[in-house]
Every structure is written in C-alpha cells, then in structure tokens.
Protein backbone atom coordinates (compact mmCIF):
# COMPACT_ATOMS: atom_id res chain seq x y z
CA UNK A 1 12.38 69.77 189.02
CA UNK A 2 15.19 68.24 187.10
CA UNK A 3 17.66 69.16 189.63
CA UNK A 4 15.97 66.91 192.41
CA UNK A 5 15.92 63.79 189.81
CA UNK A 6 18.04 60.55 189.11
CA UNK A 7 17.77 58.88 186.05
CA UNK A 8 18.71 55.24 185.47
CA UNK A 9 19.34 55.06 182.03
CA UNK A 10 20.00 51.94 180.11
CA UNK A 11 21.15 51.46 176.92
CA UNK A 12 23.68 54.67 176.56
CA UNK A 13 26.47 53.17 174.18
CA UNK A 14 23.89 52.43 171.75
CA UNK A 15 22.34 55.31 168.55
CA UNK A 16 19.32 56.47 170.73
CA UNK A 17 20.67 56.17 173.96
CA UNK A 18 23.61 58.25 173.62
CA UNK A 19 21.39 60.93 172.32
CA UNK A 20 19.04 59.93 175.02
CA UNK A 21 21.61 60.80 177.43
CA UNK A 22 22.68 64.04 175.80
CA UNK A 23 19.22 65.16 175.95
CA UNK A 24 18.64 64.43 179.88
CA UNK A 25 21.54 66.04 180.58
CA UNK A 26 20.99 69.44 178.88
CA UNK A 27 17.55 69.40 180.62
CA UNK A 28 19.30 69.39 183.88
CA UNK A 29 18.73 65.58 184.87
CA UNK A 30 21.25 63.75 187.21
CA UNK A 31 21.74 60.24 185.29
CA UNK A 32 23.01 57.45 186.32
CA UNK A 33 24.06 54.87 183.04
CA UNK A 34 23.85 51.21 183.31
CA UNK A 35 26.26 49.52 181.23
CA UNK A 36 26.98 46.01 180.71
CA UNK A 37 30.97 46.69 180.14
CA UNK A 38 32.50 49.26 182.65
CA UNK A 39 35.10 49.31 180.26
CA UNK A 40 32.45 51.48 177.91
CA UNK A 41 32.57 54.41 180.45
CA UNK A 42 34.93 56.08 178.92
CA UNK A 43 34.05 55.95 175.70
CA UNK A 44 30.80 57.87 177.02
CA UNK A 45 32.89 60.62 179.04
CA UNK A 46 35.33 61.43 176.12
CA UNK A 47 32.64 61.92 173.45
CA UNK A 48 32.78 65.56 172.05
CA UNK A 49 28.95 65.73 173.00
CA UNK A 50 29.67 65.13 176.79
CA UNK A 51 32.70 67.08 177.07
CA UNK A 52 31.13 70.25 175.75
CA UNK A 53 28.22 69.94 178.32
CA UNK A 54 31.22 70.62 180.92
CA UNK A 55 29.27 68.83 183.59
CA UNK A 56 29.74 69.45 187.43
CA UNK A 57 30.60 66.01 189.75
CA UNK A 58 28.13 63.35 189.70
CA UNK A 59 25.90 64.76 187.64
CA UNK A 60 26.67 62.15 185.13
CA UNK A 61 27.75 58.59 186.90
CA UNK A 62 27.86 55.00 186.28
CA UNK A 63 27.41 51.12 187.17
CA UNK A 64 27.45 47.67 185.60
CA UNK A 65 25.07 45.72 185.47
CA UNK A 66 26.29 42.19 183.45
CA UNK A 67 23.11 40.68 182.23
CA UNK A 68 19.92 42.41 182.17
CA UNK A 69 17.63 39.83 181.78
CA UNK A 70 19.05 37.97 185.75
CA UNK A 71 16.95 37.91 188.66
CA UNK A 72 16.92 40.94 190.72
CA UNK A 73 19.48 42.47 187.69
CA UNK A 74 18.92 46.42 188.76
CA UNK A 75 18.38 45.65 192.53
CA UNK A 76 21.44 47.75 193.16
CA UNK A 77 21.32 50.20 190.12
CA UNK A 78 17.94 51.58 191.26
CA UNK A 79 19.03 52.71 194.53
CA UNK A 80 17.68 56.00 195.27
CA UNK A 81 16.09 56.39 191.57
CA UNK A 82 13.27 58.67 190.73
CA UNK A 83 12.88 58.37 186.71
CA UNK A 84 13.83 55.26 184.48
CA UNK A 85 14.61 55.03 180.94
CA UNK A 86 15.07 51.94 179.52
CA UNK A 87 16.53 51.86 175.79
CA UNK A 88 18.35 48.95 175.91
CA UNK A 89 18.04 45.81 173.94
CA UNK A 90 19.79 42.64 175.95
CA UNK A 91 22.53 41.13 173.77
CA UNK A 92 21.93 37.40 171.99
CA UNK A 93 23.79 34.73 173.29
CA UNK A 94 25.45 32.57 170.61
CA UNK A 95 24.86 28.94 170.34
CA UNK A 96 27.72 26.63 169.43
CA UNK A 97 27.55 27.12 165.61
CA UNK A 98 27.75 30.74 166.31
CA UNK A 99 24.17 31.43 165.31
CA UNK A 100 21.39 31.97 167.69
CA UNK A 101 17.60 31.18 167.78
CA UNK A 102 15.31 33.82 166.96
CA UNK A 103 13.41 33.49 170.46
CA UNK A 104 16.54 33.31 172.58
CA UNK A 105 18.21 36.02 170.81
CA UNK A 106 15.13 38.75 170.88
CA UNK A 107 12.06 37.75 172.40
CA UNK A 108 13.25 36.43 176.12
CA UNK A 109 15.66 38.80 176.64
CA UNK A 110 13.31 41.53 175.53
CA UNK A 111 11.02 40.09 177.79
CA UNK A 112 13.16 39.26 181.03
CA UNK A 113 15.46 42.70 180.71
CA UNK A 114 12.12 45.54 180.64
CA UNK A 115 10.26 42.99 183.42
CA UNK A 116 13.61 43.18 185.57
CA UNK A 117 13.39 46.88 185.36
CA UNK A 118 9.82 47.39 186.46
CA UNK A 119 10.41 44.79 189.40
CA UNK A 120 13.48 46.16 190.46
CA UNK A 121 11.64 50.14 190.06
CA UNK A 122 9.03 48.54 192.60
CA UNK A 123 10.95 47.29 194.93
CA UNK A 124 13.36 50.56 195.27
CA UNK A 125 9.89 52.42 196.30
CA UNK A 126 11.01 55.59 194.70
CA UNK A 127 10.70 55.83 191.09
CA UNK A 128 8.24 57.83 189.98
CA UNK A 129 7.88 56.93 186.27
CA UNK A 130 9.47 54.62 183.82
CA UNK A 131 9.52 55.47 179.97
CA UNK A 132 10.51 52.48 177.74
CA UNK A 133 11.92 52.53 174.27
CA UNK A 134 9.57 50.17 171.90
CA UNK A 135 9.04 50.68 167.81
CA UNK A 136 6.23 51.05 165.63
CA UNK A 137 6.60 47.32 165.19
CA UNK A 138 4.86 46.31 168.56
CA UNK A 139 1.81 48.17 167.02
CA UNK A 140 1.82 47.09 163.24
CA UNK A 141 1.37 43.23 161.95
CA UNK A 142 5.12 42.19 160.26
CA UNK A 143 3.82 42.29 156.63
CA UNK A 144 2.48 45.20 156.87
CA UNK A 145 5.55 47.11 158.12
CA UNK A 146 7.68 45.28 155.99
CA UNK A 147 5.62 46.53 152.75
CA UNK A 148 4.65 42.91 151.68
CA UNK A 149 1.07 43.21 152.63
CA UNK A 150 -0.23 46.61 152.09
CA UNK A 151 -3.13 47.43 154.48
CA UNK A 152 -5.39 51.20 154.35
CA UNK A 153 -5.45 50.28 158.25
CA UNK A 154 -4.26 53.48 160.62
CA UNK A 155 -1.83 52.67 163.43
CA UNK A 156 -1.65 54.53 166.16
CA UNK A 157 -0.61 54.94 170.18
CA UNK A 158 -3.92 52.78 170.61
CA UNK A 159 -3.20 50.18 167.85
CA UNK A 160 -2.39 47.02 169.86
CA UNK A 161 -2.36 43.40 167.88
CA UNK A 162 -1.55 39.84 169.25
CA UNK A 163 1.64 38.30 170.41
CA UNK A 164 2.69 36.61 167.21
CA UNK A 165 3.85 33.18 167.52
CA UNK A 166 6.85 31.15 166.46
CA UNK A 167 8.63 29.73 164.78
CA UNK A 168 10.38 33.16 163.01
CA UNK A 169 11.59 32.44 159.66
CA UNK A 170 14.27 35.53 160.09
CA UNK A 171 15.63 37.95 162.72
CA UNK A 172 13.80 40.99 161.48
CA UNK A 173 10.28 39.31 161.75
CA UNK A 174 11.75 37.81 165.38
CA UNK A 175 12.68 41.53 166.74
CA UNK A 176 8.95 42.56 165.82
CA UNK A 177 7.52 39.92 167.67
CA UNK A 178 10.00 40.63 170.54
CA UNK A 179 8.81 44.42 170.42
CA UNK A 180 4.81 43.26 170.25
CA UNK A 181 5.42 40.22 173.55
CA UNK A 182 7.31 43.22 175.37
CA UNK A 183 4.85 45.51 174.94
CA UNK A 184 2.05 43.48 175.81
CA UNK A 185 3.67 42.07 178.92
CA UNK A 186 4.73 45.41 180.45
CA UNK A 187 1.19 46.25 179.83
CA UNK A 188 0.04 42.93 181.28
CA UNK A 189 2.55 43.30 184.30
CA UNK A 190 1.40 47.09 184.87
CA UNK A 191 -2.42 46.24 185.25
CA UNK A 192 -1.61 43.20 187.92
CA UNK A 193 0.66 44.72 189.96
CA UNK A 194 -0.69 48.58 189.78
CA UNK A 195 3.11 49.88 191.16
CA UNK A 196 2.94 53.40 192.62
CA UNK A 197 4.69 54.52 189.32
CA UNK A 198 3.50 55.21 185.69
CA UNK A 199 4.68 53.37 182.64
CA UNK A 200 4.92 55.31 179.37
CA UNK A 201 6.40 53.31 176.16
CA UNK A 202 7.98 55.08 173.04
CA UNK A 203 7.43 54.12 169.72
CA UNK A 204 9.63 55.43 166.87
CA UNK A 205 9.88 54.45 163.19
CA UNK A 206 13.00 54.01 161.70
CA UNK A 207 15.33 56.52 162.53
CA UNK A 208 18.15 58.25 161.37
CA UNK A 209 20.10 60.79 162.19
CA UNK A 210 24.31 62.07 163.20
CA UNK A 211 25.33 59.16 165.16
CA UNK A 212 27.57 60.80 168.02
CA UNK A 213 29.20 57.54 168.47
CA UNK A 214 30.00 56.72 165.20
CA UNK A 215 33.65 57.49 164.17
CA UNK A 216 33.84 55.84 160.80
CA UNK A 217 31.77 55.30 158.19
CA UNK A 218 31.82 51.65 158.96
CA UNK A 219 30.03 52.68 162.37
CA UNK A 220 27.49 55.34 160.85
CA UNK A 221 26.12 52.83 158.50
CA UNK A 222 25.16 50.18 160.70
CA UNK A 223 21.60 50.54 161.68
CA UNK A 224 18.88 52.38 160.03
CA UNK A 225 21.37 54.93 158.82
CA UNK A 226 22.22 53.04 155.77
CA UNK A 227 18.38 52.77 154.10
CA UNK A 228 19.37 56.66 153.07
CA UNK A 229 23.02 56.58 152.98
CA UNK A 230 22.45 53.32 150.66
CA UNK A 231 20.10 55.38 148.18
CA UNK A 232 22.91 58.48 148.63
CA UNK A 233 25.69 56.83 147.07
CA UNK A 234 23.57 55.31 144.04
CA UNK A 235 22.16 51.94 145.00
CA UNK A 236 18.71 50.96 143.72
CA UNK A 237 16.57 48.64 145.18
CA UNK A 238 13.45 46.82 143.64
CA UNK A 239 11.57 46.52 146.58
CA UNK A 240 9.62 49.19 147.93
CA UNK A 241 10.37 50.42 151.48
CA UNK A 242 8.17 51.59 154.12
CA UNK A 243 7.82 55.20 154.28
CA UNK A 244 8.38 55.91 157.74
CA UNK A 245 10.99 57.61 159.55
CA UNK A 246 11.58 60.05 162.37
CA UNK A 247 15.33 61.95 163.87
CA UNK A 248 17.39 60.44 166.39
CA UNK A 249 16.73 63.82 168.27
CA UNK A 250 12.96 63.40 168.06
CA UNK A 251 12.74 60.52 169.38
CA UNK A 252 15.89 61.36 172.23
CA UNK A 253 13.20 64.31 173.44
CA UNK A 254 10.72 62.55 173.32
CA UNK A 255 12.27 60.21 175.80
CA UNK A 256 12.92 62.83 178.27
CA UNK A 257 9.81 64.96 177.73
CA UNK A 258 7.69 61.79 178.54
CA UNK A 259 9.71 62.58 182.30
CA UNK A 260 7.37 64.96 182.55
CA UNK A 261 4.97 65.53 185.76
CA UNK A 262 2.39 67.31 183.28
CA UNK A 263 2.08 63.96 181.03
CA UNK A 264 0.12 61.50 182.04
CA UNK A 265 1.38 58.18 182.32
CA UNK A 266 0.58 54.69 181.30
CA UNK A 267 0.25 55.78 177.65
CA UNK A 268 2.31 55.11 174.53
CA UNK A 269 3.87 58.11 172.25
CA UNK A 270 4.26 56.97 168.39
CA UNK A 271 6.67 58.84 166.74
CA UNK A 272 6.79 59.31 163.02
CA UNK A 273 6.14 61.87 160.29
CA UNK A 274 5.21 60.65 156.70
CA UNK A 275 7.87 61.08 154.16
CA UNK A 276 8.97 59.53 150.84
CA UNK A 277 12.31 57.88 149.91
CA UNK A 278 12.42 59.65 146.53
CA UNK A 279 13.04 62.65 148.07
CA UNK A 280 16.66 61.82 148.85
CA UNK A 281 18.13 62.56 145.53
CA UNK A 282 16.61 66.37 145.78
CA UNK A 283 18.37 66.71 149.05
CA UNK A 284 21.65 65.65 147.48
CA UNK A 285 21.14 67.78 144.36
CA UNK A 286 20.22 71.07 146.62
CA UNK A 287 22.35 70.57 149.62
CA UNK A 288 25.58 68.17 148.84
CA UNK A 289 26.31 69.11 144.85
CA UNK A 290 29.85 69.18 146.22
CA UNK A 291 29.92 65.51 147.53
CA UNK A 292 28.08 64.15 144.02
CA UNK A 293 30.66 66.37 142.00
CA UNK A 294 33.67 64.36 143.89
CA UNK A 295 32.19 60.81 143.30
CA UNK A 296 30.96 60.53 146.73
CA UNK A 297 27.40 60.92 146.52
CA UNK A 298 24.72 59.92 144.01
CA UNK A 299 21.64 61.55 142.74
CA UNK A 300 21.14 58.08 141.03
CA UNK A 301 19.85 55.64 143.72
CA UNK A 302 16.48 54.31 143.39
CA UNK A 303 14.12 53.39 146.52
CA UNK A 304 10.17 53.36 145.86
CA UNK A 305 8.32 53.93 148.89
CA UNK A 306 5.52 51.45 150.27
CA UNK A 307 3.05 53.93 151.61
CA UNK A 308 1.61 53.39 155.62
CA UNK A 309 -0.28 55.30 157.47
CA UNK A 310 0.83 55.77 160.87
CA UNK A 311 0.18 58.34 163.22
CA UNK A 312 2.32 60.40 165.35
CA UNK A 313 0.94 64.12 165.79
CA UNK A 314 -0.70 63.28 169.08
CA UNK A 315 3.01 63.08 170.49
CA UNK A 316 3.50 66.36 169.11
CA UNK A 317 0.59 68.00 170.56
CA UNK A 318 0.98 66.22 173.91
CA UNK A 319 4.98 66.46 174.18
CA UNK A 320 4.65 70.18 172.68
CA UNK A 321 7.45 70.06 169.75
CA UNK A 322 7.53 69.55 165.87
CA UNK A 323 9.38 66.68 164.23
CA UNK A 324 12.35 67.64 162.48
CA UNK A 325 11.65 67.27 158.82
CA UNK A 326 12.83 63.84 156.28
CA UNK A 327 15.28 66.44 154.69
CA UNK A 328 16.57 67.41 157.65
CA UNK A 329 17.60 63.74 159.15
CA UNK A 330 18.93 62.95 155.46
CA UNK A 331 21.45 66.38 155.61
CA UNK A 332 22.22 64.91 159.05
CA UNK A 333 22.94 61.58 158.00
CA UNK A 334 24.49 62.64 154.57
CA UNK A 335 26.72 65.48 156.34
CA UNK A 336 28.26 63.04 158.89
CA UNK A 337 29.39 60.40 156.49
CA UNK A 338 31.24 63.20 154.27
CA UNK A 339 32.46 64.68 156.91
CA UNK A 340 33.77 61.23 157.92
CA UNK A 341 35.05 60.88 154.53
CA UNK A 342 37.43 63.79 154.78
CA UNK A 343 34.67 66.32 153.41
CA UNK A 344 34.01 69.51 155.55
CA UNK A 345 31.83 71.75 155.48
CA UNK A 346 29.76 70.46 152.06
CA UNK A 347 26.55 72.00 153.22
C-alpha cells in the first residue's frame, strides 16, 4: 500500500517533476525530494498545488544532494527507500567561454546521475522498483524525430536503436543521444547486475501542459510549452513539426502508476497520442474568442505537422487510463498564459 512506501524523487523543481510529485502525493505516497539547492524547498512547500493537499508531518520531506552524477551521490538519500523516481536531468557545467560541450553537458551526466541511482537503490537493499523518466528520443533515430528524414517505421516500447556517436553538431541532437546511451546503459547495467528490484523507464513525447511552477509568462514558455503557445499568438513556421505530444498529467500518472505491484517491471511505457498542430487555431476560435478579440491570441499561426507513427496505447491498456486529448493540453497551456496575462476566466 501507498501508506507503507517512501519515494525518492528526483527532479521536483522541474515541469514533470512537480507534477510528478503532486501526483504521488494524492495517491497517498510518503516522498522524499532530492534537490540540488535546499534553498528550492520552499519554493516546493508554498506552491498552491502543495498547500491545498494540506499534508500531515513528513509525509512530504527533503534532502540535498549537490551533484548527481558523484560517486556514491544518493548513498544517504536512499536510506530506508522502497520506490524511486528519477526525473531529473543533471545540470551542464560551463566551460570558460561560457559554453559547454555537447557530451559533457548531456550525455555523461545523463549517464553517471541514473547509474548513481540504481547503485545507490542496490546498496540500500530496500527499494523495490525504480521508474525512470526517458523520451521518445531514446527509441527514434534524430532525423526522424526531428521531421528531416521521414520514415513509415513504427516506434514503440520495444523500438531500441544504437548509441549514436559524436561529435553532435547541436544540443538538441546531443540530448537525444544522451536519452538513447542512458537508456541502453540502465538496460545494460540491469541485465549484469540482476538487483533484487525492477527497472521500468518512461517515455513521453513532447509535452505540454499548466506548468504549476511557472509564475510568468516568461516561465510558462520555456520548454515544450511554447511549440503551441508560439502557433497561439500568430507565429508561422516553415518547417514542419513532429506530431507528437502527450499532458504533463499523463505522463505525471504514468510515473506513479508504473509504482505499481500489479505491473511488471523491467519494461518501458511510451507515452503519446497522435495529434496535428493545425488543430490549434480551432481550439482558439472555439474556446479563447475572448483572448483573440483582445489581441492576445491568434487564430493566424501556421505549423504543418511532420507525421510519425509512434505508439503509446499499450501504456494505456497496461496503466488502465486514457490520454487526455491535444485540445485539452492546448486549453491548458493557452488558459495559463492568459490567465498570467491578467485574463480570467476566458474559457
């Protein structure tokens, strides 16, 4: 049961693992949130979406851990764990020009932080199961995600494809790679050392969705948020974008559903639902009239989609819920930046 459960969860100050969080803790989980900055604690405990789950004492608690990717990192944080979640990405170090390498920045630390975590969940001897957070890009070749080679190919929680080597002409094509090498040396690790817990890895398309964390518009359109927020206020874009997305709360359930005693472990969930970028300016036009009447919103914006099939029922089946709809994370995405913009209650 929940109730007998600790949860070291990484990764909480970021999009999905604040909602990550939020979701463990209205299914009853204790959690325990690694940060790298105490000073971030309480930023967590004075959110609107804590507060309201009025939680009892030490339900919800914390410690700091620096660096993930150091030797024996989570030694201490994994103390008495049962369940791990593991969402976040280790920060790039800057060289002295202020810009990094593509390897040092993503693929090590990628590497080194989700390896720390399954040593350190071995050596505690109690953790049960750890779920980590990957993308649709460990699975899919770069070109092919990115819409530049289009492929009839269908990707799926099987679809596995080499380690792609260096050197990375950007950062995008270098966080792909780092997704791809992390997957396939958790994978690797898992089948050597056989640990007395289960791995299960996540895989999400782009997502979108209300950012809890984000209090200005600044903050809401960093990430993947912007691809519809971009096409919302009018911008049009020549080349075509790969029609993939799933919500922020999908892919936070999923997260703690994979918990689960009744799903079986050392597996990987793909989450996704087909959709089309088009469809944004009908949203606006049914659901936000008010916002394009006062100059805030466009029905204008252009975005052609670059089609890809990639499949993600199976995590519905298996996980037992339906994916919230494309319409529904554009009205959540769309709603939060007019409501940051001064305008209630538009839909």
């Amino acid at each position: 049961m929940a109730s007998q459960t600790l949860i070291l969860l990484t990764g909480a100050t970021g999009f999905i693992g604040f909602r990550t969080l939020v979701f463990a803790l209205k299914a009853g989980y204790s959690v325990r949130c690694a940060l790298r900055d105490p000073k971030k604690e309480p930023t967590i405990l004075s959110n609107p979406a804590i507060k309201s789950l009025q939680l009892a004492p030490n339900i919800l608690t914390f410690t700091t851990v620096p660096d993930l990717t150091v030797h024996c990192a989570y030694t201490e944080a994994m103390r008495d764990v049962t369940h791990v979640i593991h969402i976040a990405s280790p920060l790039p170090r800057a060289n002295p020009t202020g810009y990094l390498t593509p390897e040092k920045s993503f693929i090590q630390p990628a590497l080194r932080g989700a390896l720390e975590v399954l040593e350190a969940a071995k050596h505690a001897g109690t953790v049960r199961r750890v779920v980590l957070t990957s993308s649709v890009t460990a699975l899919i070749p770069s070109p092919v995600w990115m819409g530049i080679d289009p492929s009839t190919e269908t990707y799926g929680p099987a679809s596995r494809i080499p380690t792609p080597k260096g050197p990375f002409p950007d950062n995008g094509k270098a966080y792909g790679a780092s997704k791809t090498a992390q997957l396939n040396a958790v994978e690797e690790w898992t089948r050597k050392e056989t640990p007395r817990f289960s791995v299960v890895t996540i895989h999400p398309s782009w997502v979108l969705g209300r950012n809890d964390l984000a209090s200005t518009v600044e903050e809401l359109w960093a990430g993947t948020n912007r691809f519809p927020l971009d096409i919302a206020i009018g911008k049009k874009f020549d080349e075509p974008r790969t029609g993939a997305c799933v919500h922020v709360d999908d892919v936070a359930r999923a997260h703690v559903l994979a918990l689960g005693e009744n799903v079986q472990g050392n597996r990987s969930f793909v989450l996704n639902s087909p959709m089309r970028w088009e469809k944004v300016g009908g949203v606006l036009e049914r659901d936000f009239g008010n916002g394009v009447e006062k100059g805030l919103l466009s029905t204008e914006g252009e975005q052609r989609t670059a089609p890809i099939d990639i499949r993600g029922e199976e995590t519905e089946i298996v996980l037992g819920f339906r994916y919230l709809s494309f319409e529904a994370q554009v009205k959540s995405v769309v709603g939060q930046y007019l409501e940051l913009k001064g305008l209630e209650g538009e839909t």
